[in-house]
Protein backbone atom coordinates (compact mmCIF):
# COMPACT_ATOMS: atom_id res chain seq x y z
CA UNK A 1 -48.11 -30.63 2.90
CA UNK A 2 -45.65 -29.15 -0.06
CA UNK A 3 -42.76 -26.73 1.14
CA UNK A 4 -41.41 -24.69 -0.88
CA UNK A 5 -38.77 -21.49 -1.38
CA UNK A 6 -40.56 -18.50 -0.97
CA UNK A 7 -39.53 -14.86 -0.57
CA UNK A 8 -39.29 -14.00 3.08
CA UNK A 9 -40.90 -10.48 1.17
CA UNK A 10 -44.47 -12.78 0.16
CA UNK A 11 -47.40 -11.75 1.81
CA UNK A 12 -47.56 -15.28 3.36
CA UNK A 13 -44.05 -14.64 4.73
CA UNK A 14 -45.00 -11.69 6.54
CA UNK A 15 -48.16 -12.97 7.98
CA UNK A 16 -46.16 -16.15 9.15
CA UNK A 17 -43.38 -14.23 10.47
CA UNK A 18 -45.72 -11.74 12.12
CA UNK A 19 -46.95 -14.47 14.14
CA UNK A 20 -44.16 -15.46 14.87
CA UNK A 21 -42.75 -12.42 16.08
CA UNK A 22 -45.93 -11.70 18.54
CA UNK A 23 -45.45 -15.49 20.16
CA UNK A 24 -42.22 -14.68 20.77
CA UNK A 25 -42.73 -11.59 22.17
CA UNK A 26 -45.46 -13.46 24.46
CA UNK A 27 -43.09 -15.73 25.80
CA UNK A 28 -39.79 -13.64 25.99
CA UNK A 29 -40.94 -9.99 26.06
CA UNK A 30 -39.10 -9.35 22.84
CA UNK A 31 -40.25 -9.99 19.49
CA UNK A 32 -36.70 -11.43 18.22
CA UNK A 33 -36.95 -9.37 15.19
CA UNK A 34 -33.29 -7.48 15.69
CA UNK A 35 -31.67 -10.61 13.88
CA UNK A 36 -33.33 -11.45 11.23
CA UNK A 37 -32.93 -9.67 7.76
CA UNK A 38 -34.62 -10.52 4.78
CA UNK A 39 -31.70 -10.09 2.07
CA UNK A 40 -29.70 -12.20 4.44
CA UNK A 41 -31.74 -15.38 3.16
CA UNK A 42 -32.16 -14.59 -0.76
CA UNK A 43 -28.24 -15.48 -1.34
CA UNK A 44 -26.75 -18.14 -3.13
CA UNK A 45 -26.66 -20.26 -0.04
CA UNK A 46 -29.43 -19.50 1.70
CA UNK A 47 -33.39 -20.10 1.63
CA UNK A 48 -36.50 -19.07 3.11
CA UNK A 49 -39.13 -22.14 2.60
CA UNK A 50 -42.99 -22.24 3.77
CA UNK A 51 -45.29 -24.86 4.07
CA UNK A 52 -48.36 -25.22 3.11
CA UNK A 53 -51.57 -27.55 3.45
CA UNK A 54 -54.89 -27.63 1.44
CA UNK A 55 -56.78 -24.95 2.84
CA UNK A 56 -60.31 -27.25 3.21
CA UNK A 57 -57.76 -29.57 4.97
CA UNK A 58 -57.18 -27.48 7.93
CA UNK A 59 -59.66 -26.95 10.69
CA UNK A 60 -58.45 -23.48 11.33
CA UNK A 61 -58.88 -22.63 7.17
CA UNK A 62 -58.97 -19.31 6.37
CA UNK A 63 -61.20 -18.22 3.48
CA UNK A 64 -58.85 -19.27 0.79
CA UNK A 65 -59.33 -15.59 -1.17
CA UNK A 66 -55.92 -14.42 -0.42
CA UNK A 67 -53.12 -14.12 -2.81
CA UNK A 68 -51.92 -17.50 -1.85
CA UNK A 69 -54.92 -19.20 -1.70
CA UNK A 70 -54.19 -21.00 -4.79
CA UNK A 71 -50.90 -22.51 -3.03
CA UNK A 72 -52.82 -23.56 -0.41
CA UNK A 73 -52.69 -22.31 3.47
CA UNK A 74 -49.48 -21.40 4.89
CA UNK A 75 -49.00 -22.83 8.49
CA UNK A 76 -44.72 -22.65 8.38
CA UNK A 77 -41.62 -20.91 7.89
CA UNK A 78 -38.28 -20.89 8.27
CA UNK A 79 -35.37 -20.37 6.91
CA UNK A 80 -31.07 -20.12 6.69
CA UNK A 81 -28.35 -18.14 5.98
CA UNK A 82 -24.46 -18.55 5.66
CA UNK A 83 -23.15 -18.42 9.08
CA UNK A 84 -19.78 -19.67 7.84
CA UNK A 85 -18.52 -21.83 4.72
CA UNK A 86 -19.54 -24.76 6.90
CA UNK A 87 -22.68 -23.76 9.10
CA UNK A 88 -25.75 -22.89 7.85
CA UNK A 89 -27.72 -20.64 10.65
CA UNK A 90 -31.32 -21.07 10.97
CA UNK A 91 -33.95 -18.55 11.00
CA UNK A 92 -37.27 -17.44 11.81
CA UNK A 93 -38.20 -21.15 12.36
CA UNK A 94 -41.84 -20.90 12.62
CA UNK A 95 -44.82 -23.33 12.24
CA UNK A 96 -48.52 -22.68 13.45
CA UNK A 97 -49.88 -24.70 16.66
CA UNK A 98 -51.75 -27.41 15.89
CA UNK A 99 -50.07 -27.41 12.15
CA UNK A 100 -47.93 -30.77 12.64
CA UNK A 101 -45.73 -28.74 10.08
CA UNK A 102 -42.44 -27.81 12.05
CA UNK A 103 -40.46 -31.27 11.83
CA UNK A 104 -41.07 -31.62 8.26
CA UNK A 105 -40.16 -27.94 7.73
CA UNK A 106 -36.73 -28.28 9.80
CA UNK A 107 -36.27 -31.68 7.82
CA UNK A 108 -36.35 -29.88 4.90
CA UNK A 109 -34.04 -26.89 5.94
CA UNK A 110 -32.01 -29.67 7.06
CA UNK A 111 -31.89 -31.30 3.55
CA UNK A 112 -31.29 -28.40 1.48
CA UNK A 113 -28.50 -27.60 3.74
CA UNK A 114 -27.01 -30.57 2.64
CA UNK A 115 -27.72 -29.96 -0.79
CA UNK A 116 -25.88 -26.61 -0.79
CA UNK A 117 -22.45 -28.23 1.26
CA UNK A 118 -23.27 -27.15 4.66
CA UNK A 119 -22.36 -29.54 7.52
CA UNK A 120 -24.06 -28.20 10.60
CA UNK A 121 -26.80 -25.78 11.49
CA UNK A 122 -26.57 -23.53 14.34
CA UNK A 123 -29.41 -21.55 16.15
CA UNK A 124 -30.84 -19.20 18.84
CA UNK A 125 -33.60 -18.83 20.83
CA UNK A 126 -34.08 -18.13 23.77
CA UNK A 127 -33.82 -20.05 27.12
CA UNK A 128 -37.32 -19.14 28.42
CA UNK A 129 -38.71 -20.17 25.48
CA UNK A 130 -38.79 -24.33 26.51
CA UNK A 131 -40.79 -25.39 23.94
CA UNK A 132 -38.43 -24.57 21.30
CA UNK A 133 -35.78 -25.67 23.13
CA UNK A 134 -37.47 -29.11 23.08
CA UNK A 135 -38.37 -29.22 20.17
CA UNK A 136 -34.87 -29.10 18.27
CA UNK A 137 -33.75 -31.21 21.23
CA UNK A 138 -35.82 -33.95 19.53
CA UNK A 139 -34.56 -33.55 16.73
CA UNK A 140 -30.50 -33.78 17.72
CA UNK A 141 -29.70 -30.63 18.34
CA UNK A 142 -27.27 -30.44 21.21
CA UNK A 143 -26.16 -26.45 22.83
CA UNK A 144 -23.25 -25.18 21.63
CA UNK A 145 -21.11 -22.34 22.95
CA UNK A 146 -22.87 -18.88 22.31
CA UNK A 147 -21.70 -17.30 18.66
CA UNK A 148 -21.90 -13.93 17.25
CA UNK A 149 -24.60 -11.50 18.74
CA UNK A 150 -25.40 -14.08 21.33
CA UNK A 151 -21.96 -14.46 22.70
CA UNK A 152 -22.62 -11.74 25.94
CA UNK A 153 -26.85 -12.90 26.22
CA UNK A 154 -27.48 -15.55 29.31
CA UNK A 155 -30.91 -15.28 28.23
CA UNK A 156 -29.86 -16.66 24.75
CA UNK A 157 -29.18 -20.33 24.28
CA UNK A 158 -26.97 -21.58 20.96
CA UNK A 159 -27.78 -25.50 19.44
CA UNK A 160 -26.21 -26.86 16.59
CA UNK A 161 -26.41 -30.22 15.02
CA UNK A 162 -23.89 -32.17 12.43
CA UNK A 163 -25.63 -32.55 8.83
């Protein structure tokens, strides 16, 4: 698997984040979309990474005669933007069932936080969505009290974690 900064404009980005957006909307009944911009991730302390595998690697390969082909598949996104000079806020956090990608791609987030002087990450999702939940549960994130656009949504849930 490499992951890598990307633009969260990419072809690969879309797709990703398309998918994204429609399992969300599966779960919750709302794509998520509404807080997420694009130029909010291309600053000086923020990224948008992807990960990618060998495309003959992956059971689920596509063709390989995309544009990214030569990259190899993508199976993950995510990304983070300056929620303060101390918290970096995570983003479109996505990584393809089956893909085994989404710990090393929140590792990674995780690291290049660190990198840039951040000392905690903060998220949403949404309570209904348990997976997710779970899944940065595992990986020390703890619920903190609702922040910005979340602050007035019970069906919202707010996790940070100390970098």
């Amino acid at each position: 698997m490499h992951i890598a900064a990307a633009d969260p404009d990419s072809a690969a980005a879309r797709a990703l984040i398309a998918e994204l957006s429609a399992a969300v909307a599966r779960i919750t009944g709302d794509a998520g979309t509404s807080h997420f911009d694009a130029s909010d991730v291309r600053g000086p302390r923020a990224v948008f990474l992807i990960a990618r595998v060998d495309a003959s690697a992956s059971p689920d390969a596509r063709d390989g005669s995309g544009p990214d082909a030569a990259d190899g598949m993508p199976v993950a996104c995510g990304a983070f933007r300056p929620l303060d000079a101390h918290t970096a806020e995570i983003k479109r956090m996505y990584a393809r069932p089956g893909s085994r990608a989404g710990a090393a791609l929140l590792a990674t987030l995780e690291a290049h936080a660190r990198t840039l002087g951040y000392t905690r990450t903060a998220l949403s999702t949404r309570r209904i969505n348990e997976r997710a939940v779970a899944f940065y549960q595992r990986h020390g994130y703890a619920e903190i009290p609702p922040y910005g656009p979340y602050a007035d949504r019970p069906q919202s849930i707010c996790l940070g974690k100390a970098l």
